[in-house]
Protein backbone atom coordinates (compact mmCIF):
# COMPACT_ATOMS: atom_id res chain seq x y z
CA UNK A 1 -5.40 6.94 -2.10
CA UNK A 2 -2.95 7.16 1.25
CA UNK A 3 -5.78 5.77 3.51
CA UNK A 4 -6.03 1.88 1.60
CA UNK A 5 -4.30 -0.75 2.52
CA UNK A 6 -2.84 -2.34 -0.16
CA UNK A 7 -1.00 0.21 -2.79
CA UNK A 8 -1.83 -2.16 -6.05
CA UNK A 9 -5.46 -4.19 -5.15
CA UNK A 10 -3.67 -7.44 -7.11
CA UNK A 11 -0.80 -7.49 -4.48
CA UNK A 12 -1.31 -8.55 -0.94
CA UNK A 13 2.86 -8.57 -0.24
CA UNK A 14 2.71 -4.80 0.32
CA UNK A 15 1.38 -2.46 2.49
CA UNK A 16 1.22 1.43 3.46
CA UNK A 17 2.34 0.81 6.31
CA UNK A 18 0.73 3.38 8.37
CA UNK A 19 -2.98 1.55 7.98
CA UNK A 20 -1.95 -1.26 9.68
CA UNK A 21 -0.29 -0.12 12.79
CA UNK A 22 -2.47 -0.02 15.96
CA UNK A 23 0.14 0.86 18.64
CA UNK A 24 0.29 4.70 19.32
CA UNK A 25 4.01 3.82 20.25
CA UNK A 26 4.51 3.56 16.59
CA UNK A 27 4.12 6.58 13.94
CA UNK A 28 4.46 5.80 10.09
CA UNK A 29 4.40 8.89 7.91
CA UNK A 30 2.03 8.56 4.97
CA UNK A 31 2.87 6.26 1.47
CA UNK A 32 5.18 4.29 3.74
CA UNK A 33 5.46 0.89 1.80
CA UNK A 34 6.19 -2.65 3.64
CA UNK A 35 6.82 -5.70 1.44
CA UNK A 36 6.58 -9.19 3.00
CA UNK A 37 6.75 -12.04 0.62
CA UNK A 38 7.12 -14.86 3.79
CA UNK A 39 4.30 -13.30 6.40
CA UNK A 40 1.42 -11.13 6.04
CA UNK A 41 2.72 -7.87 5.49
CA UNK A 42 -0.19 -6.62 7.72
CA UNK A 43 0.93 -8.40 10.56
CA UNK A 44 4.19 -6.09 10.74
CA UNK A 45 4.44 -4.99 14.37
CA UNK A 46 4.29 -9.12 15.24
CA UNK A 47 7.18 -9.67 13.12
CA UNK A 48 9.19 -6.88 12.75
CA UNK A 49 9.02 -4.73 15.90
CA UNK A 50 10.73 -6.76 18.54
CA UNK A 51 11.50 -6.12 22.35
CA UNK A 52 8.77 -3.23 21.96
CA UNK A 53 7.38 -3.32 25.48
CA UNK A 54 4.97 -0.37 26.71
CA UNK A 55 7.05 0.12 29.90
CA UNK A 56 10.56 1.60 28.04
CA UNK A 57 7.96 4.33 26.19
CA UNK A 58 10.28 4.51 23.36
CA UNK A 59 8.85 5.05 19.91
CA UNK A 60 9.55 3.55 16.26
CA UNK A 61 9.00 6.71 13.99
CA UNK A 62 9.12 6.28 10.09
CA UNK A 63 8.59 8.96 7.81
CA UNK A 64 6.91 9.52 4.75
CA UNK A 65 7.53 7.79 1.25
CA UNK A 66 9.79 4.85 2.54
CA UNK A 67 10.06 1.50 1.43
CA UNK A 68 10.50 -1.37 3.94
CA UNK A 69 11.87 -4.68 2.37
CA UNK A 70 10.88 -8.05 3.53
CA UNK A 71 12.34 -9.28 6.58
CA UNK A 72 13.74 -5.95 8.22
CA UNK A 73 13.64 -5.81 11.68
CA UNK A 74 13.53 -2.62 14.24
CA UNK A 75 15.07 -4.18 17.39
CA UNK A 76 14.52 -2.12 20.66
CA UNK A 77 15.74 -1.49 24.19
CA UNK A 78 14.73 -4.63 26.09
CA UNK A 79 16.93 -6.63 23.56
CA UNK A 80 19.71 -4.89 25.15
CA UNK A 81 20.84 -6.29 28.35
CA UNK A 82 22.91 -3.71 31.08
CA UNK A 83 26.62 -4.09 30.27
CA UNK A 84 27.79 -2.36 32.76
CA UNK A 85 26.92 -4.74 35.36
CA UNK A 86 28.79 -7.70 36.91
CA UNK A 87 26.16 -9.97 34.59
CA UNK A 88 24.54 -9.37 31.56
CA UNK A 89 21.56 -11.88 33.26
CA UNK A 90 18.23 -9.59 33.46
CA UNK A 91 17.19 -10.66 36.91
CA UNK A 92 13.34 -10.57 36.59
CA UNK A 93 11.31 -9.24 39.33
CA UNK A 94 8.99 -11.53 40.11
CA UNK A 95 11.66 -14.61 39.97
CA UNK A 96 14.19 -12.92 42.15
CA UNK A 97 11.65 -11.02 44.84
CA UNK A 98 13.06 -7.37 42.87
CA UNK A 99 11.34 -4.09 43.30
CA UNK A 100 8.78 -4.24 39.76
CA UNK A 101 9.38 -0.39 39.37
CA UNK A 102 12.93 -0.89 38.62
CA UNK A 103 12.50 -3.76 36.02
CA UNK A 104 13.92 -1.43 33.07
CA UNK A 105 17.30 -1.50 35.45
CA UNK A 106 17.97 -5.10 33.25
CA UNK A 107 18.83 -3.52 30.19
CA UNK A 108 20.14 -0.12 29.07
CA UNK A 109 18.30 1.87 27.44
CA UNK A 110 18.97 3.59 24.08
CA UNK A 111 15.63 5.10 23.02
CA UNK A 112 13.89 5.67 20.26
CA UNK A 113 14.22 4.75 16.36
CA UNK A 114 13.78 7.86 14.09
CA UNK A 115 13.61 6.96 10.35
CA UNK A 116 13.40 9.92 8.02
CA UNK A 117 11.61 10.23 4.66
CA UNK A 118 11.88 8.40 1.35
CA UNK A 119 14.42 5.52 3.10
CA UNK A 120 15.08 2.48 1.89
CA UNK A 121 15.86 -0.51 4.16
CA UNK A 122 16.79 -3.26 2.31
CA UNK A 123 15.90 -7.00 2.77
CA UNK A 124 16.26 -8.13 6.42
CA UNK A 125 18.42 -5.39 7.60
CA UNK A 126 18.33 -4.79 11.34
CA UNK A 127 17.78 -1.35 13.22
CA UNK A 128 18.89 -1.01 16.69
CA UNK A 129 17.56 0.95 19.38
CA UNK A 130 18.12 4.43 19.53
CA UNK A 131 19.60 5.17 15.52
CA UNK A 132 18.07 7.99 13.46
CA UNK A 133 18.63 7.59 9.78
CA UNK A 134 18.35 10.81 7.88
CA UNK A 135 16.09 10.99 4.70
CA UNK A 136 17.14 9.53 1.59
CA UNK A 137 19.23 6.98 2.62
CA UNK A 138 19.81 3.63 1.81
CA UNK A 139 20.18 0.73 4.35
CA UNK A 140 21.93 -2.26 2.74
CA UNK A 141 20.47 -5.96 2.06
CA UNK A 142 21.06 -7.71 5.98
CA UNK A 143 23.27 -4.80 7.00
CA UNK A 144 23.22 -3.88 11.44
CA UNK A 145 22.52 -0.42 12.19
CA UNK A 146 24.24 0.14 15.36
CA UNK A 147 24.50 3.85 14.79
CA UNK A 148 23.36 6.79 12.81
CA UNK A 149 23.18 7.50 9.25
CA UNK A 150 23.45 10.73 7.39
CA UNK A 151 20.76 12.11 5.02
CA UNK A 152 21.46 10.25 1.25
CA UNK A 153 23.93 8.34 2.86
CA UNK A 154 24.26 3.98 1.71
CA UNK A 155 25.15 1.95 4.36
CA UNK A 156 25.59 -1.70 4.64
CA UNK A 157 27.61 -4.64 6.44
CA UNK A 158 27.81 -5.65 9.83
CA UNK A 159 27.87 -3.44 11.49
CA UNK A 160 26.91 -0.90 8.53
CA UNK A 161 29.55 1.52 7.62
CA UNK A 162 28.70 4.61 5.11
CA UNK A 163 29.34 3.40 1.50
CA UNK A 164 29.11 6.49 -0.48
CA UNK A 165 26.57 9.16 -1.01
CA UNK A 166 23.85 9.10 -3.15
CA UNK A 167 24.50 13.23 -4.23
CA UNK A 168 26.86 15.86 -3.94
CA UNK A 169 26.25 17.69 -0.71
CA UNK A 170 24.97 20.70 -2.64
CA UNK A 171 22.12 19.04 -4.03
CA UNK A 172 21.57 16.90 -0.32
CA UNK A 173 21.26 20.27 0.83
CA UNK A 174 18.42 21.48 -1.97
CA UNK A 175 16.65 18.58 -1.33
CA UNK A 176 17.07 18.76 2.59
CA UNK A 177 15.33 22.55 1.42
CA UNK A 178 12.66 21.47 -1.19
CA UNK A 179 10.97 18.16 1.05
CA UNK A 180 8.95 17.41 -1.59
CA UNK A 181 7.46 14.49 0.67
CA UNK A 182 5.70 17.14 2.24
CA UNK A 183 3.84 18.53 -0.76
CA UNK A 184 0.42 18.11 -1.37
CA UNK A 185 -0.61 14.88 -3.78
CA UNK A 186 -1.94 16.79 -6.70
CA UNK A 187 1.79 18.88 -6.36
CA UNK A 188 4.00 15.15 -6.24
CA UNK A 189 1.71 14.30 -9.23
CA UNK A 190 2.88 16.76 -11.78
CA UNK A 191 6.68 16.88 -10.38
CA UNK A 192 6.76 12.91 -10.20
CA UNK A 193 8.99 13.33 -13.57
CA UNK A 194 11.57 15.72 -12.03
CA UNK A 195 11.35 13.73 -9.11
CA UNK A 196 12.67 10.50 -10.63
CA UNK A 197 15.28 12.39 -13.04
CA UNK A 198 17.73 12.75 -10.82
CA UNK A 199 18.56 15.85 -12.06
CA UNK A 200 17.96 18.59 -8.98
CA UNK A 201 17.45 21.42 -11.71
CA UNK A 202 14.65 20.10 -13.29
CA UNK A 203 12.80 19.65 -9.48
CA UNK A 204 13.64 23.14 -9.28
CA UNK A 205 12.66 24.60 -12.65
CA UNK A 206 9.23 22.67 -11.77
CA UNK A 207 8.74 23.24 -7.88
């Protein structure tokens, strides 16, 4: 059921997200979930990719089994203009007679967005360019990413600071070991109970 658009046939606000991107510049892992209750959820790389031009070849990767809240927004490298020069003013090419192979010179660039498996980014929170958030965590209603986040690690504010973790680190570390994301369906199907327990020794006693 991975490859259809809408998870529940009633609901048009969500998505998997993966079978609505076109852009090869973009890889969603599979059962990724994207909620919009204000656009069409299928219009996602419109509305919630931004400064994603073709000539910075960075990437927005998103792993498998994440949910994407209305409103959250992956902001990349042409959002960020150079600091390090005298301005901050991105002196286009074509207005200021500039070479056209050095246009990326008018903002710095921070690369790509890595998102692990089974995140959850809250309502309207904002990635920046060049964060990786490890799997299992939690980003925070509205929060700014401005750098990474551990695996099972909550984050939120502006700019979002760690919270607490979801687990001890020994069980992080079983789950880090089991990546039961990457099982087959029929295998997620009979350990969906241990899964949602929240108790690492039933997941085990099953796996």
């Amino acid at each position: 059921m991975k490859d259809k658009i809408f998870p529940r046939t009633f609901d048009k606000q969500i998505v998997y997200l993966k079978n609505v991107i076109n852009t090869p510049d973009i890889e969603v892992g599979d059962y990724t979930m994207y909620n919009d209750f204000v656009h069409d959820p299928i219009d996602f790389e419109k509305n919630n990719v931004l400064y994603h031009y073709p000539v910075n070849k960075d990437k927005l990767k998103i792993g498998k089994f994440c949910s994407i809240a209305c409103g959250a927004k992956f902001l990349f490298t042409s959002a960020n203009h150079a600091m390090e020069s005298l301005s901050t003013y991105p002196f286009f090419f074509e207005e200021w007679g500039l070479d056209a192979k050095n246009i990326c010179d008018a903002w710095d660039n921070r690369g790509d967005i890595v998102i692990g498996n089974d995140v959850w980014i809250g309502y309207e929170a904002v990635i920046l360019s060049g964060v990786t958030i490890g799997d299992g965590a939690i980003i925070g209603t509205r929060a700014v990413v401005t750098k990474d986040v551990p695996s099972y690690t909550i984050v939120g504010g502006v700019p979002a600071k760690p919270i607490r973790k979801r687990f001890d680190e020994e069980t992080i570390q079983k789950l880090e070991e089991i990546r039961w994301w990457d099982w087959e369906e029929e295998r997620i199907k009979k350990n969906i109970q241990a899964i949602q327990s929240g108790d690492i020794s039933m997941l085990e006693r099953m796996n």
